[in-house]
N, C-alpha and C. Protein backbone atom coordinates (compact mmCIF):
# COMPACT_ATOMS: atom_id res chain seq x y z
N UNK A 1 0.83 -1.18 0.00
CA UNK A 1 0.00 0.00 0.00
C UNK A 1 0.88 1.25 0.00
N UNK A 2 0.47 2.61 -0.87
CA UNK A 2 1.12 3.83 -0.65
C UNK A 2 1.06 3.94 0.93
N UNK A 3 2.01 4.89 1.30
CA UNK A 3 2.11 5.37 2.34
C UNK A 3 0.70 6.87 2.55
N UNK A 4 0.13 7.34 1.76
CA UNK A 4 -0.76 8.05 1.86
C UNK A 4 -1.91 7.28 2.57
N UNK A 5 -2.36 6.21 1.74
CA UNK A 5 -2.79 5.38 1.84
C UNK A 5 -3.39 4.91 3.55
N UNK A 6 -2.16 4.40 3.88
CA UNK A 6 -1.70 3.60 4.86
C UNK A 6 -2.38 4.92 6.10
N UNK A 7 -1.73 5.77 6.24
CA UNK A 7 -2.06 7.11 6.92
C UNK A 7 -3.27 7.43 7.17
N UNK A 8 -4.08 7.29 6.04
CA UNK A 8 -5.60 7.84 6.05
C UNK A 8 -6.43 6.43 6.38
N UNK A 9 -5.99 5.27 6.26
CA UNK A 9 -6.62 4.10 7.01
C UNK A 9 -6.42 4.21 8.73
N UNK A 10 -5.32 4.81 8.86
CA UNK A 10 -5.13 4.47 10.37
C UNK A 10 -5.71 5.71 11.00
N UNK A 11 -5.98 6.78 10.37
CA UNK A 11 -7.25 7.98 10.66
C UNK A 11 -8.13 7.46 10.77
N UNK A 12 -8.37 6.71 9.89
CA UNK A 12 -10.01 5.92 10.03
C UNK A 12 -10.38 5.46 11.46
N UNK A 13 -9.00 4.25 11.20
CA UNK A 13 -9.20 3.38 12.31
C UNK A 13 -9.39 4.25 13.48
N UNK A 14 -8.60 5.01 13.82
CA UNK A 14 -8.51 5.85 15.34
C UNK A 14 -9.57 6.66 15.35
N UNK A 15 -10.38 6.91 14.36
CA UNK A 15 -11.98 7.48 14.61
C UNK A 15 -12.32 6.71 15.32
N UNK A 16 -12.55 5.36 13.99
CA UNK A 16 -13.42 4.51 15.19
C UNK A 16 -13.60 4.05 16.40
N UNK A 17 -12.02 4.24 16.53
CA UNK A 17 -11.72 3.72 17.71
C UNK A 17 -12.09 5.04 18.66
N UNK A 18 -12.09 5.94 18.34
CA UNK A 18 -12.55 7.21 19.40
C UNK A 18 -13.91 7.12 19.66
N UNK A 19 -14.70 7.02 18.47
CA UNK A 19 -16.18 7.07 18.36
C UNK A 19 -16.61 5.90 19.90
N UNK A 20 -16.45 4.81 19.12
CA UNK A 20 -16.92 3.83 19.97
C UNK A 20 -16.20 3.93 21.72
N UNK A 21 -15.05 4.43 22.12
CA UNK A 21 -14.40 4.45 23.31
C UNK A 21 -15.41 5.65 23.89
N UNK A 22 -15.36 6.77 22.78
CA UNK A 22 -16.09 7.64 23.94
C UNK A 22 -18.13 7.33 24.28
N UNK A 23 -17.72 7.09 23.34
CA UNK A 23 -20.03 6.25 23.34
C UNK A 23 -20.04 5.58 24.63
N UNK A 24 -18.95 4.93 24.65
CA UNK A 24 -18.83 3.71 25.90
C UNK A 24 -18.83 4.78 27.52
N UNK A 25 -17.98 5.78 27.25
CA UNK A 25 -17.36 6.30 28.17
C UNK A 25 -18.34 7.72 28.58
N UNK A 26 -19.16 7.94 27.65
CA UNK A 26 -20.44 8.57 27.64
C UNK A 26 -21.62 8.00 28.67
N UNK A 27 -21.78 6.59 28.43
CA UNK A 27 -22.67 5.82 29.00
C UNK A 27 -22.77 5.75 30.23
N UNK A 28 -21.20 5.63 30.39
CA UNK A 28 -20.99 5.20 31.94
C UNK A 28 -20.91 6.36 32.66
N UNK A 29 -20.80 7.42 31.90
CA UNK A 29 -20.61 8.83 32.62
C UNK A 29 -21.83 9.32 32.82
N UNK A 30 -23.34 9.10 31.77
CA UNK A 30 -24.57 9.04 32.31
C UNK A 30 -25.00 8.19 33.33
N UNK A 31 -24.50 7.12 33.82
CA UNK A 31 -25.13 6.23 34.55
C UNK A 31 -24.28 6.62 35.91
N UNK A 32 -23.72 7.60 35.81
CA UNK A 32 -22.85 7.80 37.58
C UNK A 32 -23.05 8.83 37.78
N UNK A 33 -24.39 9.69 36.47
CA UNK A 33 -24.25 11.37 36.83
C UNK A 33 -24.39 11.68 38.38
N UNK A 34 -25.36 10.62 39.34
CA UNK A 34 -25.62 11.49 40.38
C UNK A 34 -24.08 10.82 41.55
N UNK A 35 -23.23 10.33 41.25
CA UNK A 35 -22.13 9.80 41.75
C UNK A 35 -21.02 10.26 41.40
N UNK A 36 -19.83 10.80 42.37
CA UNK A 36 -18.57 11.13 42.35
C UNK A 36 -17.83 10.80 41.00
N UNK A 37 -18.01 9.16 40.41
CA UNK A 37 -17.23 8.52 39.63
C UNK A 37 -17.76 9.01 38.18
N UNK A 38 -18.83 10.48 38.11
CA UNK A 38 -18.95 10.88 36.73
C UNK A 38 -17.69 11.66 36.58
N UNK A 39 -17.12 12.44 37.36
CA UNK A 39 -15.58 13.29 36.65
C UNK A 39 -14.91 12.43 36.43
N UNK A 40 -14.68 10.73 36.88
CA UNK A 40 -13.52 10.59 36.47
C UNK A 40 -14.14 10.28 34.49
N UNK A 41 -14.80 9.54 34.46
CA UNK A 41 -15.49 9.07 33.27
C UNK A 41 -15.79 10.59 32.21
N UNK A 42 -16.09 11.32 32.61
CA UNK A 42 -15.94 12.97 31.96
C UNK A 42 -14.75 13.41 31.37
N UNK A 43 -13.93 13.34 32.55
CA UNK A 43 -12.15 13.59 32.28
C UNK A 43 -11.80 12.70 31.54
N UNK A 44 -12.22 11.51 31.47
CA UNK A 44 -11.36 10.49 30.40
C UNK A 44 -12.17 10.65 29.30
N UNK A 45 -13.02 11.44 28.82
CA UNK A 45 -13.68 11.74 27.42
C UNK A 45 -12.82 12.82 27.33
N UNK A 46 -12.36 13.95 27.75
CA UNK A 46 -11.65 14.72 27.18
C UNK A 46 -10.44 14.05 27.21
N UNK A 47 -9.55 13.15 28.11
CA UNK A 47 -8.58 12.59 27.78
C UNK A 47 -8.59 12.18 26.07
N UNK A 48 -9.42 11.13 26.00
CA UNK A 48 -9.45 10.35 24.49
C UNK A 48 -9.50 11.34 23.95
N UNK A 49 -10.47 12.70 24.16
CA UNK A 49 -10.28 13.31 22.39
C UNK A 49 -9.20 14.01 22.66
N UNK A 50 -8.51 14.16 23.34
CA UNK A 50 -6.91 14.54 23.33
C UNK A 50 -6.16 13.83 22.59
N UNK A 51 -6.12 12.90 23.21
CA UNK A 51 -5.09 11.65 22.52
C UNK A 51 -5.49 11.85 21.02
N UNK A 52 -7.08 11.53 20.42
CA UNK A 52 -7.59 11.44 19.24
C UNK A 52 -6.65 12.66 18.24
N UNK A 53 -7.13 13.61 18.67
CA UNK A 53 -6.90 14.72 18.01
C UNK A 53 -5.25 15.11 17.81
N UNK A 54 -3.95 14.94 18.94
CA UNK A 54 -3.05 14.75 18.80
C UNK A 54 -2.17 13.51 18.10
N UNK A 55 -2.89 12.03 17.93
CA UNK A 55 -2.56 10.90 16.69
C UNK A 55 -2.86 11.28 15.47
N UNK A 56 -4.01 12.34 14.93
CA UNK A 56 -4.29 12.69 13.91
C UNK A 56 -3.13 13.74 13.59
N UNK A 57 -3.08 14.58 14.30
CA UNK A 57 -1.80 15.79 14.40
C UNK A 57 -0.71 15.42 14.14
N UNK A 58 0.06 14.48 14.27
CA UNK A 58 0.89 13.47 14.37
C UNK A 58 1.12 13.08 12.61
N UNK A 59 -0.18 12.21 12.62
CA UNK A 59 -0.11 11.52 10.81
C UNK A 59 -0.40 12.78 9.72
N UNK A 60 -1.12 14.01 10.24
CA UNK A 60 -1.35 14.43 9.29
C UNK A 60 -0.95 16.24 9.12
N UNK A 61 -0.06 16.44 10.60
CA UNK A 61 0.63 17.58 10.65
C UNK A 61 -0.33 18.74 10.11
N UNK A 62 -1.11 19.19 10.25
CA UNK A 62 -2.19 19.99 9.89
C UNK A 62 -3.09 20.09 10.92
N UNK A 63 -3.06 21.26 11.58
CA UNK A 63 -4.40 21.62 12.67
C UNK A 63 -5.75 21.87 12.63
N UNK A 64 -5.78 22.62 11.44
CA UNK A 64 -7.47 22.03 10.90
C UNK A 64 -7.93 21.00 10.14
N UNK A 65 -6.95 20.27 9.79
CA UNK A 65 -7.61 18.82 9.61
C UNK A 65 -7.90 18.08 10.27
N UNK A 66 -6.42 18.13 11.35
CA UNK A 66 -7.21 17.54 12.95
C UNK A 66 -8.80 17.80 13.74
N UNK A 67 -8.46 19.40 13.63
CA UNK A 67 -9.72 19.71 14.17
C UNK A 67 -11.02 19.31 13.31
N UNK A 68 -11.04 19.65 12.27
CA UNK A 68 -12.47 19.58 11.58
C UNK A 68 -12.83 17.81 11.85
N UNK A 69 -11.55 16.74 11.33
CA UNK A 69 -11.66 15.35 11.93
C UNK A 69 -12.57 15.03 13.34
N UNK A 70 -11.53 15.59 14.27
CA UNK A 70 -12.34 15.72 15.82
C UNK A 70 -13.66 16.18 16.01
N UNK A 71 -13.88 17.43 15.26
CA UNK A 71 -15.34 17.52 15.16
C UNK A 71 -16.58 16.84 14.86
N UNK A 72 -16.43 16.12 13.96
CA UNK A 72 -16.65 15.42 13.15
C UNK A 72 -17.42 13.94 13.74
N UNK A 73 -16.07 13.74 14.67
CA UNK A 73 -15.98 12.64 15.22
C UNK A 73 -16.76 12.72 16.42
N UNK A 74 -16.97 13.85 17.04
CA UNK A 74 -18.08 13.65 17.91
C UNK A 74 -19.10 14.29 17.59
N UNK A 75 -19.05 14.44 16.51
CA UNK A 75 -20.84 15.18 15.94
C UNK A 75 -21.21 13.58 15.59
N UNK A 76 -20.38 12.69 15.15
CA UNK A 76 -20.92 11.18 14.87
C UNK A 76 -21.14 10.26 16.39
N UNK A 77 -20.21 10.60 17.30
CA UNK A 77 -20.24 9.94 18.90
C UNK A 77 -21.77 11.21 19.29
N UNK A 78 -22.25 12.06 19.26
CA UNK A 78 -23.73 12.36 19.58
C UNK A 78 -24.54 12.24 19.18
N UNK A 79 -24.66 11.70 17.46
CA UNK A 79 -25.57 11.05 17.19
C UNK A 79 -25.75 9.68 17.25
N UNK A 80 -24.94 9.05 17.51
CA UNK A 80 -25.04 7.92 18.11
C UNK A 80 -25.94 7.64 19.59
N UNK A 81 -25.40 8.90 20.79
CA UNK A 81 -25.71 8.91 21.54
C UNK A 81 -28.01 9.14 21.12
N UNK A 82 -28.04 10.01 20.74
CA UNK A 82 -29.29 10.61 20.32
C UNK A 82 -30.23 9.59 19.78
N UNK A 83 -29.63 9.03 18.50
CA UNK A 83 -29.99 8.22 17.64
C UNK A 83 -30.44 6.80 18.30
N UNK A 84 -29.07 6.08 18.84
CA UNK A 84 -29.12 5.18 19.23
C UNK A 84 -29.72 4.80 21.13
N UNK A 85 -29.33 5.83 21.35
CA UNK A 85 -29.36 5.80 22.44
C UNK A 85 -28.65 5.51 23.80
N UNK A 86 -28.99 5.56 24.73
CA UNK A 86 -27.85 5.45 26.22
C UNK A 86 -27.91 4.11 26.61
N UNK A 87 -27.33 3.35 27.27
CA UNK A 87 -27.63 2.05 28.02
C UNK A 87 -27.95 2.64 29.38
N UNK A 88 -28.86 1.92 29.69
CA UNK A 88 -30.02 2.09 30.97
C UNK A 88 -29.92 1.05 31.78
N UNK A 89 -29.24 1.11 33.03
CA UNK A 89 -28.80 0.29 33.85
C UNK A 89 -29.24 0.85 35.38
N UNK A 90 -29.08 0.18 36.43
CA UNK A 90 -28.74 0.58 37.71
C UNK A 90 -27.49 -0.43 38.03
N UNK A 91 -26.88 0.67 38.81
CA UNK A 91 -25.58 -0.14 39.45
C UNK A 91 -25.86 -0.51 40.88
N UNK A 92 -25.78 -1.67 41.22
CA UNK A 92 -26.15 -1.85 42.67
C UNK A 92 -24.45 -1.93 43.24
C-alpha cells in the first residue's frame, strides 16, 4: 500500500476507535451522573479526544484537519448517543 494510503486508514481506524471508546465512556458517565465517579469518566472523554486529536496531528501535521476530523468525530459519537441511544442500567 502507498504510504498516503496507509495514513488515512489508520485515521479511520482511530476514529473509530474514538467514536466507539467515547459512546462507551459517555454511557458510563450518564449512569454515575448522580455519583462522584462521573468526573472521572468525563475527564477520560476529554482525555481520548486529546489523545484522538493529537494521533491525527501526528499523521497528518495539519491543525485544521485535525480539528475539523475531531469535530466530526463527535458530531458522529452524539448522534449515536441521540440516535441510538444510552444504556439504561442501575448499578447496585
Amino acid at each position: 500500500m502507498q504510504p498516503k494510503t496507509v495514513k488515512w486508514l489508520e485515521i479511520f481506524v482511530e476514529a473509530i476507535n474514538y467514536i466507539i471508546i467515547n459512546y462507551a465512556l459517555s454511557n458510563m458517565a450518564m449512569l454515575f451522573q448522580s455519583s462522584p465517579l462521573f468526573i472521572l469518566f468525563f475527564a477520560s472523554e476529554i482525555w481520548v479526544m486529546n489523545n484522538y486529536w493529537r494521533k491525527v496531528y501526528e499523521l497528518n501535521k495539519n491543525k485544521v484537519v485535525s480539528t475539523v476530523l475531531l469535530f466530526a468525530c463527535y458530531v458522529i459519537h452524539i448522534a449515536l448517543i441521540y440516535f441510538v441511544g444510552r444504556i439504561v442500567g442501575d448499578i447496585t
